[in-house]
C-alpha atoms as a PDB file:
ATOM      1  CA  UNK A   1     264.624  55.643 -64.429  1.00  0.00           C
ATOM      2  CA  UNK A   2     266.877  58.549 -64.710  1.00  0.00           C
ATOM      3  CA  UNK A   3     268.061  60.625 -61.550  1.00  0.00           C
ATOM      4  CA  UNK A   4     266.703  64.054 -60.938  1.00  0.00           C
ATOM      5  CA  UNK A   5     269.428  66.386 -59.466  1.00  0.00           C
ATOM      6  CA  UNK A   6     268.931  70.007 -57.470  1.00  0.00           C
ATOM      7  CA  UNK A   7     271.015  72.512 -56.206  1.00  0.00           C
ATOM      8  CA  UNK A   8     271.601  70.797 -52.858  1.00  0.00           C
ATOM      9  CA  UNK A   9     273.649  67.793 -54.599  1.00  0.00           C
ATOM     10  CA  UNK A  10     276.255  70.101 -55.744  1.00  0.00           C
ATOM     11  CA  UNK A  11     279.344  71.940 -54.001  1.00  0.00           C
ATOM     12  CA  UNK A  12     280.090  74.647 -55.709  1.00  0.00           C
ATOM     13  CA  UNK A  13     283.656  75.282 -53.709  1.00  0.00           C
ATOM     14  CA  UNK A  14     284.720  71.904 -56.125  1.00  0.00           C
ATOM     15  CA  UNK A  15     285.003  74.571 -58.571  1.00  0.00           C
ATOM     16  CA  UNK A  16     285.943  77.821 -56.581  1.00  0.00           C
ATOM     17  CA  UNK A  17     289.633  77.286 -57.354  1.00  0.00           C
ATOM     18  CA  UNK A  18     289.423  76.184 -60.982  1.00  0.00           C
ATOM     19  CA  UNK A  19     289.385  77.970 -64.034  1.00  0.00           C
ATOM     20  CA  UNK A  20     286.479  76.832 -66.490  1.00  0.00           C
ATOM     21  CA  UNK A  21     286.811  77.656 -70.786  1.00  0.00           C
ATOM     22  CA  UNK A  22     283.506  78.202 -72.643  1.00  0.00           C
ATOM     23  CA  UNK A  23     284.443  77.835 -75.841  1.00  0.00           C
ATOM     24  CA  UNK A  24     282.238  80.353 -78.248  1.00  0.00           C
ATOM     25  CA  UNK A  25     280.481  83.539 -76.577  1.00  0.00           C
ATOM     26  CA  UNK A  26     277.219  82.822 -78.833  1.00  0.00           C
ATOM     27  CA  UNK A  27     273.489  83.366 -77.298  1.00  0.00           C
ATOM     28  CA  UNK A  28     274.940  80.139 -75.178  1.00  0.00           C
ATOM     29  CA  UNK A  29     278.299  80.790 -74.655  1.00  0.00           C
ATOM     30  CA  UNK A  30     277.316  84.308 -73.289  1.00  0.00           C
ATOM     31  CA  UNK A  31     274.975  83.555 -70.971  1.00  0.00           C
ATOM     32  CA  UNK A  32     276.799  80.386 -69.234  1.00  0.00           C
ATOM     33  CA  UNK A  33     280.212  82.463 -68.803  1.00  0.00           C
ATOM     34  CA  UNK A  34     277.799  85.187 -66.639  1.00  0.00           C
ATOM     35  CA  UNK A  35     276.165  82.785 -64.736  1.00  0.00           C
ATOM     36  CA  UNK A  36     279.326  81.185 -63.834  1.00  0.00           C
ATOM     37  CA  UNK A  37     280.824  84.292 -63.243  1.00  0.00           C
ATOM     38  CA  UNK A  38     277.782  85.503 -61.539  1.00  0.00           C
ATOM     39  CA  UNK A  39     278.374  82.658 -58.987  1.00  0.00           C
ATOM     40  CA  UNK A  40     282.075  83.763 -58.170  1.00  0.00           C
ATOM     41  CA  UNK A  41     283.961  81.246 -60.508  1.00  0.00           C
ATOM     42  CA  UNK A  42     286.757  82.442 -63.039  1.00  0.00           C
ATOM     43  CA  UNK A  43     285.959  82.321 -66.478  1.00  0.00           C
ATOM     44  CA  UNK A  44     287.990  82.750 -69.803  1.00  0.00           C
ATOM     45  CA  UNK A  45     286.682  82.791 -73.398  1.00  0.00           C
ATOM     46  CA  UNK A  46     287.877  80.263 -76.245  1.00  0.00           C
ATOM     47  CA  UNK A  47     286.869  82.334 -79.484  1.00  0.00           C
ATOM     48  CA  UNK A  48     288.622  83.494 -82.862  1.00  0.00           C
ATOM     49  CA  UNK A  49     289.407  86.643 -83.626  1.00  0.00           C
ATOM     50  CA  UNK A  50     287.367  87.011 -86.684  1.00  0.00           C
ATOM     51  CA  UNK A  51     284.310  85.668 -84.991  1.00  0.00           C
ATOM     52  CA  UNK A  52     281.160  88.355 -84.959  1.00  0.00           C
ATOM     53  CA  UNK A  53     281.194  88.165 -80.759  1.00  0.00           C
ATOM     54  CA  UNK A  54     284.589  88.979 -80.532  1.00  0.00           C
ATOM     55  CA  UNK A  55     283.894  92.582 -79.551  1.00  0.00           C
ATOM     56  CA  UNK A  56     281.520  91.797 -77.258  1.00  0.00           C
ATOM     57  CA  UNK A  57     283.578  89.341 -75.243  1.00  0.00           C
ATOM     58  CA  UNK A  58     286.664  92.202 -75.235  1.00  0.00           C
ATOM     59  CA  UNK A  59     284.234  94.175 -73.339  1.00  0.00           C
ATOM     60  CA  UNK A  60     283.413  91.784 -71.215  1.00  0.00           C
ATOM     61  CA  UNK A  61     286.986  91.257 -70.461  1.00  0.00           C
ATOM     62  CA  UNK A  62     286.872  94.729 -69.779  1.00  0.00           C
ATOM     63  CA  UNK A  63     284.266  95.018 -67.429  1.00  0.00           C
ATOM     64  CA  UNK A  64     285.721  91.633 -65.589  1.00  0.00           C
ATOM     65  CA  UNK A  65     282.456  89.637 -66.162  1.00  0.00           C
ATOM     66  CA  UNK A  66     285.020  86.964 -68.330  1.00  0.00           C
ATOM     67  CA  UNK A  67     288.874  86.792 -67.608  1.00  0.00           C
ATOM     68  CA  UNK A  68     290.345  86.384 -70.943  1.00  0.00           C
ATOM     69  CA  UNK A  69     290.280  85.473 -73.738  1.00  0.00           C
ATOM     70  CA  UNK A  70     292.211  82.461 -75.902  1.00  0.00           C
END
């Protein structure tokens, strides 16, 4: 049977000093990397230049919702 897990399993201070990549700033990408940052973790953006979000995740840099860009 699998296991069911809820937000009082997790710690989220495990990840309060780490760094986490999304790789891709799609309708996915985008909306993990602002929950994540929305919860107070750092976030950077793996993504090519000639991709169509590119823009978008510059402003986002910008506005400090994502912390870079690679």
């Amino acid at each position: 049977m699998p296991s069911i897990y809820y937000d009082r399993h997790a710690d989220i201070k495990v990840l309060k000093s780490k760094t986490i990549a999304i790789i891709g700033y799609g309708s996915q990408g985008h909306a993990h990397a602002r929950n994540l940052h929305d919860s107070g973790l750092k976030v950077v953006v793996g993504l090519r230049k000639e991709s169509a979000f590119w823009k978008r995740a510059q402003k986002e840099v910008m506005e400090g919702v994502i912390h870079g860009l690679i």
